[in-house]
Protein backbone atom coordinates (compact mmCIF):
# COMPACT_ATOMS: atom_id res chain seq x y z
CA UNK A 1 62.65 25.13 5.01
CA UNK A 2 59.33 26.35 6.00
CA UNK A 3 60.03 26.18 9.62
CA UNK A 4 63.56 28.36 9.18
CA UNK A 5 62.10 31.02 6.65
CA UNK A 6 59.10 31.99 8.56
CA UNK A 7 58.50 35.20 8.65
CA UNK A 8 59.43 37.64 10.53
CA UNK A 9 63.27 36.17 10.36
CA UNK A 10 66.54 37.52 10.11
CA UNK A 11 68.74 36.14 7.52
CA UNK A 12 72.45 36.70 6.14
CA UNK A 13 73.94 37.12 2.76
CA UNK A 14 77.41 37.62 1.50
CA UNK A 15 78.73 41.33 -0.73
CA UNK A 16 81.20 40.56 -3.62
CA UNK A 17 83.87 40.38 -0.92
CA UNK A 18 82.32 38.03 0.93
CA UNK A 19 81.76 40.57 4.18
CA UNK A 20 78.31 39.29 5.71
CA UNK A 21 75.34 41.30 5.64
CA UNK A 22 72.21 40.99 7.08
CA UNK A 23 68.43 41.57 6.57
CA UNK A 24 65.34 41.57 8.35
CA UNK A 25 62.31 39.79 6.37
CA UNK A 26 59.28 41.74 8.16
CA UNK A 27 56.25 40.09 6.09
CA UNK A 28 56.80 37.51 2.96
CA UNK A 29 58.23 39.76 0.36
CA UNK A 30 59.94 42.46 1.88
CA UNK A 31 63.67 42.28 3.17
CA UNK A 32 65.22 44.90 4.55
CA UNK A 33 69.37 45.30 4.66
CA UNK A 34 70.53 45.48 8.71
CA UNK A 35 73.08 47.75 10.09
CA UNK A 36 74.75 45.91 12.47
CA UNK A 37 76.96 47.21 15.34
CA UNK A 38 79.88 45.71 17.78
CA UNK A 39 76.60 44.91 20.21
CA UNK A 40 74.76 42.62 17.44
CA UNK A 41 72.14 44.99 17.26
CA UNK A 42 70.57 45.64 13.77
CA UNK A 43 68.95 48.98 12.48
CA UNK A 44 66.78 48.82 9.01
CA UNK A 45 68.54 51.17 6.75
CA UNK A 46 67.70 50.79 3.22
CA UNK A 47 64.22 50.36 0.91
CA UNK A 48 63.55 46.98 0.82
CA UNK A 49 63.94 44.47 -1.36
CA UNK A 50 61.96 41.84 -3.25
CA UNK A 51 62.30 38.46 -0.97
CA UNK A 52 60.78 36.42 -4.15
CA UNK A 53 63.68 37.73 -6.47
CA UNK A 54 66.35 35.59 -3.78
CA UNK A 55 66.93 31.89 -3.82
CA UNK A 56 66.71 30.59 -0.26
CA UNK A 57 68.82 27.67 -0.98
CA UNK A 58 71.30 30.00 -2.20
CA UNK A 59 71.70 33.50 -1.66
CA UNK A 60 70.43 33.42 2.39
CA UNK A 61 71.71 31.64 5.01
CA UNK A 62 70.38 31.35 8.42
CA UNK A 63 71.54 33.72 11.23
CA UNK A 64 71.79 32.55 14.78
CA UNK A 65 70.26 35.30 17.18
CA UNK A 66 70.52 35.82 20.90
CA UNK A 67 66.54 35.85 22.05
CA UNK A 68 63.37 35.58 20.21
CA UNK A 69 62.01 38.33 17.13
CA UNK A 70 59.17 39.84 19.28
CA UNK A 71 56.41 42.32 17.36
CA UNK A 72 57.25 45.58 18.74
CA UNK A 73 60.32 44.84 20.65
CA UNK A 74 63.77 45.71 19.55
CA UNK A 75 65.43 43.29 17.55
CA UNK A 76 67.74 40.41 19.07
CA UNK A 77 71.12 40.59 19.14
CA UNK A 78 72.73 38.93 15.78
CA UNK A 79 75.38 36.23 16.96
CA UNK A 80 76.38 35.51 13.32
CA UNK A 81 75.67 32.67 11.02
CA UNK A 82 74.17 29.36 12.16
CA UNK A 83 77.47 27.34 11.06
CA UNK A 84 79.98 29.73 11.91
CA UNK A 85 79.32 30.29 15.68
CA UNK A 86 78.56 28.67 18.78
CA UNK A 87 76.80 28.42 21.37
CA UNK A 88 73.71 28.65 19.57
CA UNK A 89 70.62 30.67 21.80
CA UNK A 90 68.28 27.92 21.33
CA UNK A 91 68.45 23.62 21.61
CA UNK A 92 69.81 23.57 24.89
CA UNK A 93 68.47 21.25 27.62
CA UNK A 94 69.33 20.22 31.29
CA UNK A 95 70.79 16.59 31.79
CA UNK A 96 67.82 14.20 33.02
CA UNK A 97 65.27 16.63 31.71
CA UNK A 98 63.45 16.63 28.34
CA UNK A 99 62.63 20.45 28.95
CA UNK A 100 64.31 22.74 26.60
CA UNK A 101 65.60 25.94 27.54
CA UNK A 102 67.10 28.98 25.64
CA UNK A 103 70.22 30.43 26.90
CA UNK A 104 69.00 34.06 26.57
CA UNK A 105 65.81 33.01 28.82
CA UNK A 106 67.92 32.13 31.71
CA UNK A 107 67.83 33.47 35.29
CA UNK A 108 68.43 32.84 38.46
CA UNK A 109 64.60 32.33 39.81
CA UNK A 110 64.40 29.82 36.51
CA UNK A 111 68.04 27.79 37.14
CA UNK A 112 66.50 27.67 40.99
CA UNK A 113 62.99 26.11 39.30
CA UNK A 114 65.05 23.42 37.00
CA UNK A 115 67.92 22.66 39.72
CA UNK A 116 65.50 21.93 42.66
CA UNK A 117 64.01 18.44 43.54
CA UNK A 118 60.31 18.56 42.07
CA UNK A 119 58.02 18.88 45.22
CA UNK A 120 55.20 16.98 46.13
CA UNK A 121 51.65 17.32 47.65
CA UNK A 122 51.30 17.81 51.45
CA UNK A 123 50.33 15.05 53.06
CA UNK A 124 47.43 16.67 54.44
CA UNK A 125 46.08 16.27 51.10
CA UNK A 126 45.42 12.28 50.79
CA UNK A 127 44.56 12.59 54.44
CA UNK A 128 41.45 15.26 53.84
CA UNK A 129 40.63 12.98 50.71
CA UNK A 130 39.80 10.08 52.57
CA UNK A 131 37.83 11.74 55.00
CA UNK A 132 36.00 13.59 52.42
CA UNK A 133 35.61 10.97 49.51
CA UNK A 134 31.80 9.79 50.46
CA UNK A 135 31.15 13.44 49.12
CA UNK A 136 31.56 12.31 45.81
CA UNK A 137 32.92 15.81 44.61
CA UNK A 138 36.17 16.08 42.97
CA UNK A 139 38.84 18.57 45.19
CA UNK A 140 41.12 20.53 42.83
CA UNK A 141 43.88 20.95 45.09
CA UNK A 142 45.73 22.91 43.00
CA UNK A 143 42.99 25.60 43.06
CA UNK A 144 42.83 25.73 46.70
CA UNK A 145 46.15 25.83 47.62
CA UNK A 146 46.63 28.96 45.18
CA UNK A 147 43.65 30.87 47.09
CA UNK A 148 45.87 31.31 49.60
CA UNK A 149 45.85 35.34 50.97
CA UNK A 150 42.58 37.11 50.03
CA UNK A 151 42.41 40.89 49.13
CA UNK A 152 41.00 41.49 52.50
CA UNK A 153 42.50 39.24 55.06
CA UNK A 154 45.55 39.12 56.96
CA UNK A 155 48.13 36.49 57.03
CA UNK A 156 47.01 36.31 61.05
CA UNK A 157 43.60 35.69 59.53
CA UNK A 158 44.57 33.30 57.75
CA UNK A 159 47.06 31.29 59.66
CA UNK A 160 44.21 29.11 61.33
CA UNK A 161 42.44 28.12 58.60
CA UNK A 162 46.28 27.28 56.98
CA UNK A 163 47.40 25.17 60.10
CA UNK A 164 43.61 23.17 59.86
CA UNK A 165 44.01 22.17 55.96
CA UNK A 166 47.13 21.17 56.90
CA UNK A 167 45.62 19.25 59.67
CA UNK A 168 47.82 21.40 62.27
CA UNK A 169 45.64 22.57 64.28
CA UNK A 170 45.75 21.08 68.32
CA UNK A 171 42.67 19.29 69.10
CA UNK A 172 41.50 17.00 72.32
CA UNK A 173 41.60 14.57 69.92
CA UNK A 174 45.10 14.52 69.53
CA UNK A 175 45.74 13.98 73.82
CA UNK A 176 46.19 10.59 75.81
CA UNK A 177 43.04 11.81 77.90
CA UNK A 178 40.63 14.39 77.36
CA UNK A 179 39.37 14.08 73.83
CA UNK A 180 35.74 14.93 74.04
CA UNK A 181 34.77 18.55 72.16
CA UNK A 182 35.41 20.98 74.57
CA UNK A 183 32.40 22.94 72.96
CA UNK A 184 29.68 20.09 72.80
CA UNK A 185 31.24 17.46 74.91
CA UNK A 186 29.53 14.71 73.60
CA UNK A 187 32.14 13.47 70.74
CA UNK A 188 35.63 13.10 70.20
CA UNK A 189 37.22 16.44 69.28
CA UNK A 190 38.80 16.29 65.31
CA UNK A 191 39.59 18.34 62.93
CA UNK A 192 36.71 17.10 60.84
CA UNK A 193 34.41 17.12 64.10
CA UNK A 194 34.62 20.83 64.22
CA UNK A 195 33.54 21.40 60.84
CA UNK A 196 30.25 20.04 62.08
CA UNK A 197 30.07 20.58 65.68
CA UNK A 198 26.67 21.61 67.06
CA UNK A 199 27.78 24.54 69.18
CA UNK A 200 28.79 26.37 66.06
CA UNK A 201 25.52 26.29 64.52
CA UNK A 202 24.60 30.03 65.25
CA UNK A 203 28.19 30.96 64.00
CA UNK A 204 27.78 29.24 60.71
CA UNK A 205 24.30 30.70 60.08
CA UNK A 206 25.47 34.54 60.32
CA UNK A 207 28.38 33.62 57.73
CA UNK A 208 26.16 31.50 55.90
CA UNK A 209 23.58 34.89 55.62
CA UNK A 210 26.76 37.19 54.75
CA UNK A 211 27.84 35.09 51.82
CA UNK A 212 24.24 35.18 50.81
CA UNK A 213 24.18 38.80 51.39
CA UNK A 214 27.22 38.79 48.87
CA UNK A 215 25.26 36.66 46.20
CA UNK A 216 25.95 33.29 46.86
CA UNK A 217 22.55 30.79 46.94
CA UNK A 218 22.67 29.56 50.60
CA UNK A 219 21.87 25.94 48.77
CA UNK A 220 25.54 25.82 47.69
CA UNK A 221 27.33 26.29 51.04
CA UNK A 222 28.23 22.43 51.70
CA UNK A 223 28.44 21.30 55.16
CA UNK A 224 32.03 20.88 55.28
CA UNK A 225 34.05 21.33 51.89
CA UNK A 226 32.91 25.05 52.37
CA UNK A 227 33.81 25.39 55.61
CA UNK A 228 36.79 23.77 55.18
CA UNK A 229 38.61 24.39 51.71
CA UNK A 230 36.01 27.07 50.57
CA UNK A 231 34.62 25.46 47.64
CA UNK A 232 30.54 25.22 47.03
CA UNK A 233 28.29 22.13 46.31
CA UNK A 234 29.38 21.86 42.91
CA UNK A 235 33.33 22.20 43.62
CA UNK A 236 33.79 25.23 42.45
CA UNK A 237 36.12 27.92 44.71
CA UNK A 238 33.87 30.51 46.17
CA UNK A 239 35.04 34.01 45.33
CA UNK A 240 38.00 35.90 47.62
CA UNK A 241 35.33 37.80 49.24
CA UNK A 242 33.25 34.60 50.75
CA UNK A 243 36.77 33.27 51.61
CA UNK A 244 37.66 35.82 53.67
CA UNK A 245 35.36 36.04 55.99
CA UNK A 246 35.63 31.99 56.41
CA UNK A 247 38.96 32.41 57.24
CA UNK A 248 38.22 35.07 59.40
CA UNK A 249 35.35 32.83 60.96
CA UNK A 250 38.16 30.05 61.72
CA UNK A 251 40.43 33.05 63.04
CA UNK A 252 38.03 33.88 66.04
CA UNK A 253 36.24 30.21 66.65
CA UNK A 254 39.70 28.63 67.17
CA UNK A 255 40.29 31.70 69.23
CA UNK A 256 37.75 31.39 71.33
CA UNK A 257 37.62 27.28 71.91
CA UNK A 258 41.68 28.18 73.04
CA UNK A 259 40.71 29.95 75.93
CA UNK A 260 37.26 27.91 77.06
CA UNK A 261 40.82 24.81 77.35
CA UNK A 262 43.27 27.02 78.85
CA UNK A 263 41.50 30.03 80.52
CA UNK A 264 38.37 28.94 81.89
CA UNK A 265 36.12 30.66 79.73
CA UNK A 266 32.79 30.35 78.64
CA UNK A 267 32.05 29.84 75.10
CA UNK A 268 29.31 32.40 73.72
CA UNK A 269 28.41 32.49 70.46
CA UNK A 270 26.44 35.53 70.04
CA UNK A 271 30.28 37.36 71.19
CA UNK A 272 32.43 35.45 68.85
CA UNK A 273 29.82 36.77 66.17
CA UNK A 274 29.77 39.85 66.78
CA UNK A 275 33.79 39.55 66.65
CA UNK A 276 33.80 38.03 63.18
CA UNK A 277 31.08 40.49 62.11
CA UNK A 278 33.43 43.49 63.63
CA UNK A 279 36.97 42.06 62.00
CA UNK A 280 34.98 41.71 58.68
CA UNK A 281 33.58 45.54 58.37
CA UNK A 282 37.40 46.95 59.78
CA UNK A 283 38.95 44.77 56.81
CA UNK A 284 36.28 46.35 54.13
CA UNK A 285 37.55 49.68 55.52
CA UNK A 286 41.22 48.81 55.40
CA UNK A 287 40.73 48.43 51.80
CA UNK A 288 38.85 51.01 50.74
CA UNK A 289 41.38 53.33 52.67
CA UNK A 290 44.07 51.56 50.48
CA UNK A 291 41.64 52.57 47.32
CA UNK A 292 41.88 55.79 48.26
CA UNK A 293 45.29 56.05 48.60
CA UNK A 294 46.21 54.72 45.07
CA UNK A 295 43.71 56.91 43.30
CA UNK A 296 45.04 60.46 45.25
CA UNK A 297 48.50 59.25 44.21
CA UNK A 298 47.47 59.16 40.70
CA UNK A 299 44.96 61.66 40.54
CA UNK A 300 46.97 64.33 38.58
CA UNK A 301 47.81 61.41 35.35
CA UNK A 302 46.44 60.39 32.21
CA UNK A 303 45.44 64.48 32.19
CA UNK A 304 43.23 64.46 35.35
CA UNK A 305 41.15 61.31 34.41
CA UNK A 306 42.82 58.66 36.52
CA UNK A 307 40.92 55.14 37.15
CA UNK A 308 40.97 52.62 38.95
CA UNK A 309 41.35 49.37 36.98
CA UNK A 310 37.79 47.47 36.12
CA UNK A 311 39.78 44.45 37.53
CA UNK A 312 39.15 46.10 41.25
CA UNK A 313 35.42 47.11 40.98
CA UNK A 314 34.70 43.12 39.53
CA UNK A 315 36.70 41.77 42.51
CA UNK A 316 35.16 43.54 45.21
CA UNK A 317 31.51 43.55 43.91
CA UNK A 318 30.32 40.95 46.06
CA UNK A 319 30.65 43.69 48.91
CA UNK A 320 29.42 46.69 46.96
CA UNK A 321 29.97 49.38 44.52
CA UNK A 322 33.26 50.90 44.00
CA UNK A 323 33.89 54.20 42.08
CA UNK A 324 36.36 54.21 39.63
CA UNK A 325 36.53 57.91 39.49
CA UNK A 326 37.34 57.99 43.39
CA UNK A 327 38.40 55.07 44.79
CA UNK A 328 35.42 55.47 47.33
CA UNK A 329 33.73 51.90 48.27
CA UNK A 330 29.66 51.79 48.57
CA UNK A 331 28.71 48.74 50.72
CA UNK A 332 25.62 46.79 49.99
CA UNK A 333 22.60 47.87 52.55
CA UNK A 334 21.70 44.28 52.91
CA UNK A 335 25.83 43.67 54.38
CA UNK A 336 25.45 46.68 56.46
CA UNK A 337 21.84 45.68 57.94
CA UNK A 338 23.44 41.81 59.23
CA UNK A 339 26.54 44.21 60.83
CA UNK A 340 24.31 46.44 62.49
CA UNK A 341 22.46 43.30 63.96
CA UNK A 342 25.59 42.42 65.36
CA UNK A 343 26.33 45.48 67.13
CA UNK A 344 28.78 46.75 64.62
CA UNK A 345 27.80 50.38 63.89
CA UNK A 346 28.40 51.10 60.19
CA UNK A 347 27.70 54.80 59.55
CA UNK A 348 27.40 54.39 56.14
CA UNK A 349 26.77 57.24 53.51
CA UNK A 350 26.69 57.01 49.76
CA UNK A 351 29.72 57.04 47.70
CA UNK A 352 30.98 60.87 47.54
CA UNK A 353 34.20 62.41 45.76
CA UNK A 354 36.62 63.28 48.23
CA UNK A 355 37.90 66.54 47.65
CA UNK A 356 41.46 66.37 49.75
CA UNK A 357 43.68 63.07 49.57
CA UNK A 358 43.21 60.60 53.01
CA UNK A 359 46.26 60.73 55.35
CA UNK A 360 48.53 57.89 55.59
CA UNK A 361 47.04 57.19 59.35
CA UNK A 362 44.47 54.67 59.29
CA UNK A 363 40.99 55.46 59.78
CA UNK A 364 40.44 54.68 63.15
CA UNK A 365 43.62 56.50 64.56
CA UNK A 366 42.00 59.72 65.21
CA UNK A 367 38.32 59.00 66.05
CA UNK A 368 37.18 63.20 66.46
CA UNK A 369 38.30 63.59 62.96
CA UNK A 370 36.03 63.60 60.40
CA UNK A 371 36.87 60.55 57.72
CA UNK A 372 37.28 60.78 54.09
CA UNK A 373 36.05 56.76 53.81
CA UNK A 374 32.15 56.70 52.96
CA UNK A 375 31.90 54.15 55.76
CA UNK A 376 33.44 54.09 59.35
CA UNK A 377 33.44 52.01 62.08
CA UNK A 378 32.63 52.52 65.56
CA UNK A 379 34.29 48.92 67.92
CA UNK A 380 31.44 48.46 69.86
CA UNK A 381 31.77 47.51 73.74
CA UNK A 382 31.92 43.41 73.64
CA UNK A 383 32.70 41.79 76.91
CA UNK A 384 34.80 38.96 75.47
CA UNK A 385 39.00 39.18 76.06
CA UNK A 386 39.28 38.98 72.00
CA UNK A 387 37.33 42.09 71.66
CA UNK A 388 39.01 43.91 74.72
CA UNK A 389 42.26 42.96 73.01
CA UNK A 390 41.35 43.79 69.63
CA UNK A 391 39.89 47.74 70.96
CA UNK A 392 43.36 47.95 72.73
CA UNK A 393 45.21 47.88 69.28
CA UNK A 394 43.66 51.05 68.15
CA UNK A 395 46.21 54.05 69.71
CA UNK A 396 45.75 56.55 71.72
CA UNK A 397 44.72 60.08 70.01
CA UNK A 398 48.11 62.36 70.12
CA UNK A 399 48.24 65.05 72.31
């Protein structure tokens, strides 16, 4: 009785000629009479009346609705009463499954979800486990797999860091000859063997110093569950910012030990730094373009004081500052002084208010053109084929 006369409920009640009517009981002793039309749907339309003075067992009888009583929603359809119609919204369950579903709730993404064979982990999972155990820290798999696709990266800078958790990726290990490292020669070329190899030392340090430049103590970076699922000392999943630049990092080392098999070339790691360090400042810049954008499209609402949602500025503050009022993005000096080592030039001013809305052309399509981003980048000249391939992308000025 309790569970049925909660309030708020809708309820039904019979006039001298037994025509139904119904009432909405909004808090525990006020009912209000329901006009109802062809639809179900009920309007309040008279002064309430004292729920104490009915007898629940009684006068009321319980209505079966189509949906849920939400606070501040419109009210659910009214089927009719409980014993009088069918099917009933709610009590419904699929065969084999103890899940119960409401008949209102249903769609086709949900019917998809209850109909479909339940998945299970990739395999890849038990695999890292074992190979990871001696650790001693626990992997919450779940976590990882959902920190898939950063705010900053690509889904090409991501795809080699998905193929090697998935234990994809084509190593010498995996051939009937060749399997020493084709960077340090001296052991057999894994998946986990990379995560360690020597020759990637120099690498490791400069993203080691950029996720210290964006606040993380350089004690937590673990030799390989960072590297590898992006996850510190402790277990804990590093923020979006720290993983995108790993996945980045994997992006360009993978890159770059493909062509010392295939093409003959040497591997340098001062270049494939400087490429990391250069894909890393263009993807800051992509989003703060992107900022930009959404703020001059909104710039005229809420009466001229558009913002940009706290939720942004707390996301990207590992990086820097970003102004609410503008959409402009501040960089931290320390990030733009381990760039500028690398030969990235980052002609970086303070946060301004831009006074005319960005184009839709990215920044670097028209380089004589003075930028509306508080920071631009400059591709400096890099003798590697990644970063000859990566200056060809950016087009030719229109004539």
């Amino acid at each position: 009785r309790n569970r049925i006369w909660q309030t708020p409920f809708i309820c039904g009640w019979s006039d001298l000629n037994d025509k139904p009517i119904y009432g909405l009981a909004s808090d525990p002793d006020k009912l209000y009479e329901l006009h109802v039309n062809e639809s179900g749907i009920g309007t309040t339309v008279s002064s309430p009346y004292a729920l104490s003075e009915r007898n629940f067992e009684k006068d009321l009888q319980q209505v079966s609705l189509w949906g849920r009583i939400k606070e501040g929603a419109p009210l659910p359809p009214i089927i009719g009463y409980a014993p009088q119609s069918y099917p009933h919204d709610d009590g419904w369950s699929v065969k084999g499954s103890e899940q119960h579903i409401r008949l209102s709730s249903l769609s086709v993404h949900r019917l998809t979800l209850i109909f479909s064979p339940a998945s299970k982990p990739p395999n890849a999972e038990a695999a890292w486990n074992v190979r990871l155990d001696h650790w001693g820290i626990a992997i919450d798999w779940p976590v990882i797999w959902s920190s898939i696709g950063t705010f900053l990266t690509t889904p090409a800078d991501e795809k080699t860091w998905f193929k090697l958790i998935h234990r994809g990726l084509m190593v010498n290990g995996k051939e009937a000859q060749e399997k020493s490292c084709r960077l340090c020669g001296f052991h057999t070329e894994s998946q986990l063997h990379i995560l360690n190899c020597p020759r990637l030392t120099y690498i490791k340090a400069f993203v080691t110093y950029m996720m210290e430049a964006m606040g993380t103590d350089p004690r937590e970076v673990h030799t390989e569950l960072t590297w590898l699922l992006g996850i510190d000392s402790k277990g804990k999943l590093l923020p979006a910012t720290h993983l995108a630049i790993l996945r980045i990092y994997w992006k360009h080392v993978y890159a770059a030990m493909v062509r010392v098999k295939y093409d003959g070339d040497v591997f340098s790691a001062s270049v494939i730094t400087q490429n990391i360090a250069r894909s890393f400042y263009s993807r800051i810049l992509a989003y703060q373009h992107v900022r930009l954008l959404h703020f001059f499209k909104r710039r005229f609402s809420h009466h001229g004081k558009y913002k940009l949602p706290q939720t942004e500025a707390t996301k990207v503050a590992p990086i820097g500052t970003l102004r609410l009022v503008d959409g402009s993005l501040e960089v931290k000096q320390r990030i733009i002084s381990l760039l500028q080592q690398q030969n990235v030039a980052c002609d970086h001013t303070n946060a301004h208010s831009p006074t005319a809305p960005p184009s839709n052309r990215r920044p670097y399509d028209d380089p004589s053109q003075p930028s509306l981003l508080p920071s631009t980048l400059r591709l400096a000249a890099s003798p590697s084929k990644s970063g000859a391939r990566e200056a060809s992308r950016v087009p030719a000025r229109r004539q």
